[in-house]
Protein backbone atom coordinates (compact mmCIF):
# COMPACT_ATOMS: atom_id res chain seq x y z
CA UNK A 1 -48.82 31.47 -35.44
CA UNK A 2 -44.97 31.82 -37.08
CA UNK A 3 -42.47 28.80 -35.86
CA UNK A 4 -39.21 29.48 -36.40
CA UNK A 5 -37.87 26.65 -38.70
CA UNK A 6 -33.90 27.64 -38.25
CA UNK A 7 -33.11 26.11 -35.40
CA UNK A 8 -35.34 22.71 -36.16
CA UNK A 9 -33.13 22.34 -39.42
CA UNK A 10 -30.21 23.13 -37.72
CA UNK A 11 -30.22 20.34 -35.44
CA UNK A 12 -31.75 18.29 -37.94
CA UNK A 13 -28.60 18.91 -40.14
CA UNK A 14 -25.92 18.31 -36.97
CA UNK A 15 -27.98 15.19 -36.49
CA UNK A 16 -27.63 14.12 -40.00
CA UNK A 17 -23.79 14.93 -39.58
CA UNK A 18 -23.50 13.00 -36.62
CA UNK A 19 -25.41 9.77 -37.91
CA UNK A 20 -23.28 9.70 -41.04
CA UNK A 21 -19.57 10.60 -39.44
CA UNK A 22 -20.35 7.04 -36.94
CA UNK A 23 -21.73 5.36 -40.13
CA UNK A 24 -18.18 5.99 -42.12
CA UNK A 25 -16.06 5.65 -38.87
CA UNK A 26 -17.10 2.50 -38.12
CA UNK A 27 -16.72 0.92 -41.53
CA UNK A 28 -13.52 2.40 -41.25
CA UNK A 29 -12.88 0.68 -38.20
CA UNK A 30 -14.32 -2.65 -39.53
CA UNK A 31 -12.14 -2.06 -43.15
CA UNK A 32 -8.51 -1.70 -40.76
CA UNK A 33 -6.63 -4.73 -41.17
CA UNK A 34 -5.24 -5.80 -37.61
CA UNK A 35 -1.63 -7.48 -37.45
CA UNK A 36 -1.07 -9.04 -34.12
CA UNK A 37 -1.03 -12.36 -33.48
CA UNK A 38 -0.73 -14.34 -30.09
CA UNK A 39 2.81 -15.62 -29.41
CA UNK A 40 2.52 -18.56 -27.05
CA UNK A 41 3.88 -19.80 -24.73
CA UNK A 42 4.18 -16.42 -22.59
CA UNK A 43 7.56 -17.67 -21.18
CA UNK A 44 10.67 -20.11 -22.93
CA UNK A 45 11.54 -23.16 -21.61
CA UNK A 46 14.33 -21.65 -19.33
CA UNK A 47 12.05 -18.94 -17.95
CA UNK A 48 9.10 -21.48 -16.96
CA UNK A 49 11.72 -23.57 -15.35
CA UNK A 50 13.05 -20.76 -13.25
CA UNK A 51 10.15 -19.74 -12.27
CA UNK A 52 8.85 -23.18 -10.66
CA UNK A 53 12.01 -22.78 -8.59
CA UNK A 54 10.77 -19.35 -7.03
CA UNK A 55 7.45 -20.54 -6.39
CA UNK A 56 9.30 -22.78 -4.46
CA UNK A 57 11.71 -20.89 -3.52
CA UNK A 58 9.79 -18.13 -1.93
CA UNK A 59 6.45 -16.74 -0.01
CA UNK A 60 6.34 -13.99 -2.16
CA UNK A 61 3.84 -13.44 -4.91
CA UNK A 62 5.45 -13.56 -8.02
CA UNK A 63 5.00 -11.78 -11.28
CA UNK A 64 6.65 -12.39 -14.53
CA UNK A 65 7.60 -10.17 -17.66
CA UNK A 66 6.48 -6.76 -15.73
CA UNK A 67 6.74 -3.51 -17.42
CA UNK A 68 9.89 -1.09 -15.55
CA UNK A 69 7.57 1.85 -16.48
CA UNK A 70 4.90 0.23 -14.27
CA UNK A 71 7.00 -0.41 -11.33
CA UNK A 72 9.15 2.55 -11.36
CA UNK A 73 8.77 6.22 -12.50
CA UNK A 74 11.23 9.03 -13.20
CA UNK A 75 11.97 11.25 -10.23
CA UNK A 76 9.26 14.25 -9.59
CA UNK A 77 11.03 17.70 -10.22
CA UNK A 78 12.47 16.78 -13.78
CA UNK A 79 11.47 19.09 -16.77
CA UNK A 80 8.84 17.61 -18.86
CA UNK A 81 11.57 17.03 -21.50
CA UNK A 82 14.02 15.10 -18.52
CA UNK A 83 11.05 13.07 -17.30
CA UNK A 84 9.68 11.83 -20.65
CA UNK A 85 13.68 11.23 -21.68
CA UNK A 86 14.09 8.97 -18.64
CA UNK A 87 10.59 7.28 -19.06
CA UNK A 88 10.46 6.73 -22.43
CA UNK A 89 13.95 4.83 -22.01
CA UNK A 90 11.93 2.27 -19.50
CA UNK A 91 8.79 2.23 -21.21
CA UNK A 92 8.66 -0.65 -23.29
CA UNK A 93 10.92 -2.80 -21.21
CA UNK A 94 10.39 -5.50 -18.53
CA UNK A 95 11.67 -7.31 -15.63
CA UNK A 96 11.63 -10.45 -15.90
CA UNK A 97 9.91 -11.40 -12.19
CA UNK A 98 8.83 -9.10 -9.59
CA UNK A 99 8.75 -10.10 -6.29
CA UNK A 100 5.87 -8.71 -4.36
CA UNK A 101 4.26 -8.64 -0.86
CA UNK A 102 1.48 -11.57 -0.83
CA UNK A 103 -1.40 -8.84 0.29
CA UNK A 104 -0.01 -5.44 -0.27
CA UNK A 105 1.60 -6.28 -3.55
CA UNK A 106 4.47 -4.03 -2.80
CA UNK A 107 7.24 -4.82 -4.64
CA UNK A 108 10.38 -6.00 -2.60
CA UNK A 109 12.67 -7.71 -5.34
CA UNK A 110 12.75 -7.83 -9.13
CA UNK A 111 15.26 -10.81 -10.97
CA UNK A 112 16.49 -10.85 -14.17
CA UNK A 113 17.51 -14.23 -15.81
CA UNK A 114 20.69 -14.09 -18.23
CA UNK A 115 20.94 -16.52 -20.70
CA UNK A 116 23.60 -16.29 -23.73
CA UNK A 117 21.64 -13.68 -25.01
CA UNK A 118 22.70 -11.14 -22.19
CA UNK A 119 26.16 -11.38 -23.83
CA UNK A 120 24.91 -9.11 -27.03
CA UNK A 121 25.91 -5.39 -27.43
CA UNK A 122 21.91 -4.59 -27.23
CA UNK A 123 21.51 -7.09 -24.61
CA UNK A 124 24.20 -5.74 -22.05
CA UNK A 125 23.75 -1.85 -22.91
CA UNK A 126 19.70 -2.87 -21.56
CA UNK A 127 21.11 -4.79 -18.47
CA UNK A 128 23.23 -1.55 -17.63
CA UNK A 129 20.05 0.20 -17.76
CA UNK A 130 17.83 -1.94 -15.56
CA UNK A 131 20.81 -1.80 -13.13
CA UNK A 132 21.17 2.14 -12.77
CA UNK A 133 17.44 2.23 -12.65
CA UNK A 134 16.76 -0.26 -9.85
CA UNK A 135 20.01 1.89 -8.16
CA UNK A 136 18.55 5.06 -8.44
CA UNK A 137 14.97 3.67 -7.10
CA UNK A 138 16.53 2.01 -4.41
CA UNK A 139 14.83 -1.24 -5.82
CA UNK A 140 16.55 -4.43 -5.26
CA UNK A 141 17.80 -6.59 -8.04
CA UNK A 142 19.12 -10.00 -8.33
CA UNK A 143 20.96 -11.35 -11.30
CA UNK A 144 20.25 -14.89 -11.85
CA UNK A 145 22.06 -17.32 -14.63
CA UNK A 146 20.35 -19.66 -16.53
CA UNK A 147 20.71 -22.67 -15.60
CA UNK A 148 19.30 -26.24 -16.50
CA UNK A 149 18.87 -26.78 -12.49
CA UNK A 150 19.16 -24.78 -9.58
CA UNK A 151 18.94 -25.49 -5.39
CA UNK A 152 16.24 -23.86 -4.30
CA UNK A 153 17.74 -23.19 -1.10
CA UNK A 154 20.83 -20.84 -2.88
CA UNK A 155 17.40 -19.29 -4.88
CA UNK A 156 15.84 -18.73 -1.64
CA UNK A 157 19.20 -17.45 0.27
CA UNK A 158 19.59 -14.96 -2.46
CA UNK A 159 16.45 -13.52 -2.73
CA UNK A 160 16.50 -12.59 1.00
CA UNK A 161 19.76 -11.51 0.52
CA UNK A 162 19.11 -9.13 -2.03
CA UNK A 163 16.19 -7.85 -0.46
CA UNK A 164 18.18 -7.34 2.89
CA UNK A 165 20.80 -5.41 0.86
CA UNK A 166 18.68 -3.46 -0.83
């Protein structure tokens, strides 16, 4: 009786390929270097101050340091080239809180907190930005100063006054 040999060696061969291409990728893997490191604390003095004011402040759920690209997306209809222009501009930005629904999540506010740094050329070109986006979206914003105390009440009154107006 003949066996045909071939196809035996051929998958012993695509085998041998396969076992040694995981081998090497994985040391390769293993060599990379990584360079991240954690930066703690997640939010500055100011922020974590603000935001035990809206948890006291409000019955909404809230959410700090959100990505725009997650809570808003360019318009459907653009070109490819229009709608990757307009979400790459987002993309690696955030709000600073979100304001969401307790059990739908749906978001009903965002707030950005200016300190002195919202006074830089970089700063204020990126505040322009957030505003003609949550414009366009129809997504309320609130500007809120930094402040070493605030009334929760005025917090509270302009939060639902935002949101009304929005």
């Amino acid at each position: 009786m003949f066996l045909d040999t071939t196809g035996v060696y051929g998958y012993l061969a695509l085998a041998f390929f396969a076992l040694v291409s995981i081998t090497f990728g994985l040391r390769a893997l293993r060599k990379r270097r990584m360079v991240y490191y954690e930066t703690v604390p997640l939010f500055t003095e100011a922020e974590k101050n603000f935001l035990s004011v809206l948890d006291k402040a409000t019955d909404y759920r809230v959410f700090g340091k959100s990505r725009i690209a997650d809570i808003v997306k360019p318009k459907k209809g653009l070109s490819r080239k229009e709608w990757n222009k307009h979400f790459w501009a987002v993309s690696s930005k955030h709000f600073d809180y979100v304001l969401c629904e307790r059990e739908s999540l749906e978001v009903v506010c965002v707030i950005e907190l200016n300190d002195s740094s919202h006074n830089r050329a970089d700063r204020t070109s990126r505040d322009m930005l957030v505003q003609r986006v949550c414009d366009s979206s129809s997504l309320p914003l609130l500007w809120v100063p930094a402040s070493r105390n605030y009334l929760v009440s005025d917090i509270s009154r302009k939060i639902e006054e935002a949101i009304r107006e929005g």
